[in-house]
N, C-alpha and C. Protein backbone atom coordinates (compact mmCIF):
# COMPACT_ATOMS: atom_id res chain seq x y z
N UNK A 1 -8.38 -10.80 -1.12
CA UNK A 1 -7.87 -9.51 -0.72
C UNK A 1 -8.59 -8.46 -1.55
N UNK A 2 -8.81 -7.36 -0.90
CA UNK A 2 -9.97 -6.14 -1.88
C UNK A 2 -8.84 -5.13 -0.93
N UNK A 3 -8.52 -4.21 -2.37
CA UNK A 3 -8.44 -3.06 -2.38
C UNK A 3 -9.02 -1.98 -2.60
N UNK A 4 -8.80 -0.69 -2.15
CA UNK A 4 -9.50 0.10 -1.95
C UNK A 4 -8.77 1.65 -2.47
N UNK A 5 -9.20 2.45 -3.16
CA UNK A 5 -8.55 3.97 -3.24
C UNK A 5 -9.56 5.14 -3.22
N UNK A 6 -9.30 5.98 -2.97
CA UNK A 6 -9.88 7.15 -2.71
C UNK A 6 -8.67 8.23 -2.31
N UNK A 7 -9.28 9.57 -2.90
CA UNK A 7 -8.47 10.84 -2.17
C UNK A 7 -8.66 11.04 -1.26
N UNK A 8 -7.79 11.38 -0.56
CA UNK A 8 -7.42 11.93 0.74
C UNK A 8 -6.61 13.39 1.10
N UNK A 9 -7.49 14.24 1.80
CA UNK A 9 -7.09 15.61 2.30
C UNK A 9 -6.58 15.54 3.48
N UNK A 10 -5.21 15.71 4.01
CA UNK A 10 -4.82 16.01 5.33
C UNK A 10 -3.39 14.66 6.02
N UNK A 11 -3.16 14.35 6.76
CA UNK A 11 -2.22 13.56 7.57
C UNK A 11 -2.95 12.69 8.22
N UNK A 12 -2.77 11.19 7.50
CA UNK A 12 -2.94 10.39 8.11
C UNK A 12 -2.29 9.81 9.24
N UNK A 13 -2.90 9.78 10.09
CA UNK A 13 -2.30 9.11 11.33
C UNK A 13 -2.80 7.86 12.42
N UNK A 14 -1.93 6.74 12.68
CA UNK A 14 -2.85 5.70 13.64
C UNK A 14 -3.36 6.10 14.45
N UNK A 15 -3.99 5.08 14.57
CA UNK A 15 -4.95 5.23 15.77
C UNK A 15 -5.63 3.43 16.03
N UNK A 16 -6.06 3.30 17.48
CA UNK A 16 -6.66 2.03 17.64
C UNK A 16 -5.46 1.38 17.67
N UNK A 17 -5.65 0.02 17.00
CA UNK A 17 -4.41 -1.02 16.87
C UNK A 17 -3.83 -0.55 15.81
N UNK A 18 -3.72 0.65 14.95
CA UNK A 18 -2.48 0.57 14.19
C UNK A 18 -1.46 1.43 15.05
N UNK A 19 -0.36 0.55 14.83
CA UNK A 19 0.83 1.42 15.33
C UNK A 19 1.77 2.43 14.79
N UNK A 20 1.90 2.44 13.50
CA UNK A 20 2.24 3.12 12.29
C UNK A 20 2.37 2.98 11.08
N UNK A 21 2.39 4.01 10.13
CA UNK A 21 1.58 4.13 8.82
C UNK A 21 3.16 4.82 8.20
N UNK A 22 2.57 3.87 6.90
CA UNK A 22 4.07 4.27 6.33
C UNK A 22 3.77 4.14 4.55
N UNK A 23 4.37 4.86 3.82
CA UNK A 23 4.04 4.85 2.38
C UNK A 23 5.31 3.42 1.86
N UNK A 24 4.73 3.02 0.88
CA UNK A 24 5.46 1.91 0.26
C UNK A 24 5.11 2.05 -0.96
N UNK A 25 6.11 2.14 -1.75
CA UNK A 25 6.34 2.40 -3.58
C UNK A 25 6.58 0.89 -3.84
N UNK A 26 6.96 0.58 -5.44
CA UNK A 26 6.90 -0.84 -6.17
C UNK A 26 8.67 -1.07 -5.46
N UNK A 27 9.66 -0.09 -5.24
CA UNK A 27 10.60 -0.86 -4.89
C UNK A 27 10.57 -1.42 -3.13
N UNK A 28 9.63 -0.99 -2.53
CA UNK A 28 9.59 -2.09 -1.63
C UNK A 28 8.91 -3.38 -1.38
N UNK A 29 9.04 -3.64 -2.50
CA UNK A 29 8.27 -5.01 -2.80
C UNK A 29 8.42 -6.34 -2.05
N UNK A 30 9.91 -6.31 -1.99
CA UNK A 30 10.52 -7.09 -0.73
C UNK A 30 10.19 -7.44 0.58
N UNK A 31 9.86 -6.01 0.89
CA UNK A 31 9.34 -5.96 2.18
C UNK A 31 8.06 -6.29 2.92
N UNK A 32 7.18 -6.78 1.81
CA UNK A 32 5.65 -7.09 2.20
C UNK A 32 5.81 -8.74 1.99
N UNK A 33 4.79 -9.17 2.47
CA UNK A 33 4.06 -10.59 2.59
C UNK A 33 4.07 -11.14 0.99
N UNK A 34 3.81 -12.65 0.94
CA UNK A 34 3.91 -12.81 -0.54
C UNK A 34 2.53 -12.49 -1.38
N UNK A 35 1.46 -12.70 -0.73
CA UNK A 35 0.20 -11.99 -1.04
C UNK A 35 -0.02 -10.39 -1.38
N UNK A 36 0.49 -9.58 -0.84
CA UNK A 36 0.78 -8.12 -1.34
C UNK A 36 1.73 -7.74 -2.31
N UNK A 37 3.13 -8.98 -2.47
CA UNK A 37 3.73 -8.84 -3.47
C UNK A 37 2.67 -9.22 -4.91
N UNK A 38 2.02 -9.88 -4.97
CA UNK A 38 1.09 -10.32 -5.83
C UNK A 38 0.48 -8.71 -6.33
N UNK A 39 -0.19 -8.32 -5.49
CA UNK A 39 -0.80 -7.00 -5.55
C UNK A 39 0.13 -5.85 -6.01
N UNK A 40 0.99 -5.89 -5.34
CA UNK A 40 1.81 -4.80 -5.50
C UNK A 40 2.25 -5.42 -7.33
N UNK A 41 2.57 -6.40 -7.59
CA UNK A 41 2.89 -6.54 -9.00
C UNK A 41 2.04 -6.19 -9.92
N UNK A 42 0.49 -6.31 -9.77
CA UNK A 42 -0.82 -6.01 -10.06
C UNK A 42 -0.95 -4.49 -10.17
N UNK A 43 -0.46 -3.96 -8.79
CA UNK A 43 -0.56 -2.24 -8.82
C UNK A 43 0.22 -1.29 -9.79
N UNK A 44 1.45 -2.25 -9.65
CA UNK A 44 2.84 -1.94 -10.57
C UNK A 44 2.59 -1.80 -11.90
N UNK A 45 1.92 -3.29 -12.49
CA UNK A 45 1.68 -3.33 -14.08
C UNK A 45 0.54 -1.92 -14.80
N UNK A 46 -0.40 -2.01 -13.78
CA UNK A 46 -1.61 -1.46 -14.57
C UNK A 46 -0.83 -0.09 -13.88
N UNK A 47 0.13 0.60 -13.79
CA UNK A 47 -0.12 2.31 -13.46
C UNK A 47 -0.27 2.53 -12.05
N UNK A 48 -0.29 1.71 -11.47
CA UNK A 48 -1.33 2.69 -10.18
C UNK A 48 -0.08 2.74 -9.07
N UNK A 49 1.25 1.85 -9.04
CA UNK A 49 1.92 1.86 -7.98
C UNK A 49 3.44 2.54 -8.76
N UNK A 50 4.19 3.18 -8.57
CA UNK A 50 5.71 3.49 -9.01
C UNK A 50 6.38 2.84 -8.05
């Protein structure tokens, strides 16, 4: 899995096959796959996710 960040100016919105876009903080951790929980614990520790 590779992550990716960069700034962003403006409203993101789907398009193509995504159907919708949604922000997710460290307390929805639950709610993702067990592979993103991995990440998201990763994002969590070092700063980068609240």
């Amino acid at each position: 899995m590779t992550c990716y960040t960069a700034e962003y100016h403006g409203t993101p919105t789907p398009s193509a096959e995504i159907e919708e876009l949604i922000w997710l903080s460290y307390t929805d951790r639950e709610r993702v796959s067990p592979v993103d929980q991995i990440i998201f614990d990763h994002l969590h520790q070092s700063g980068q996710l609240c």
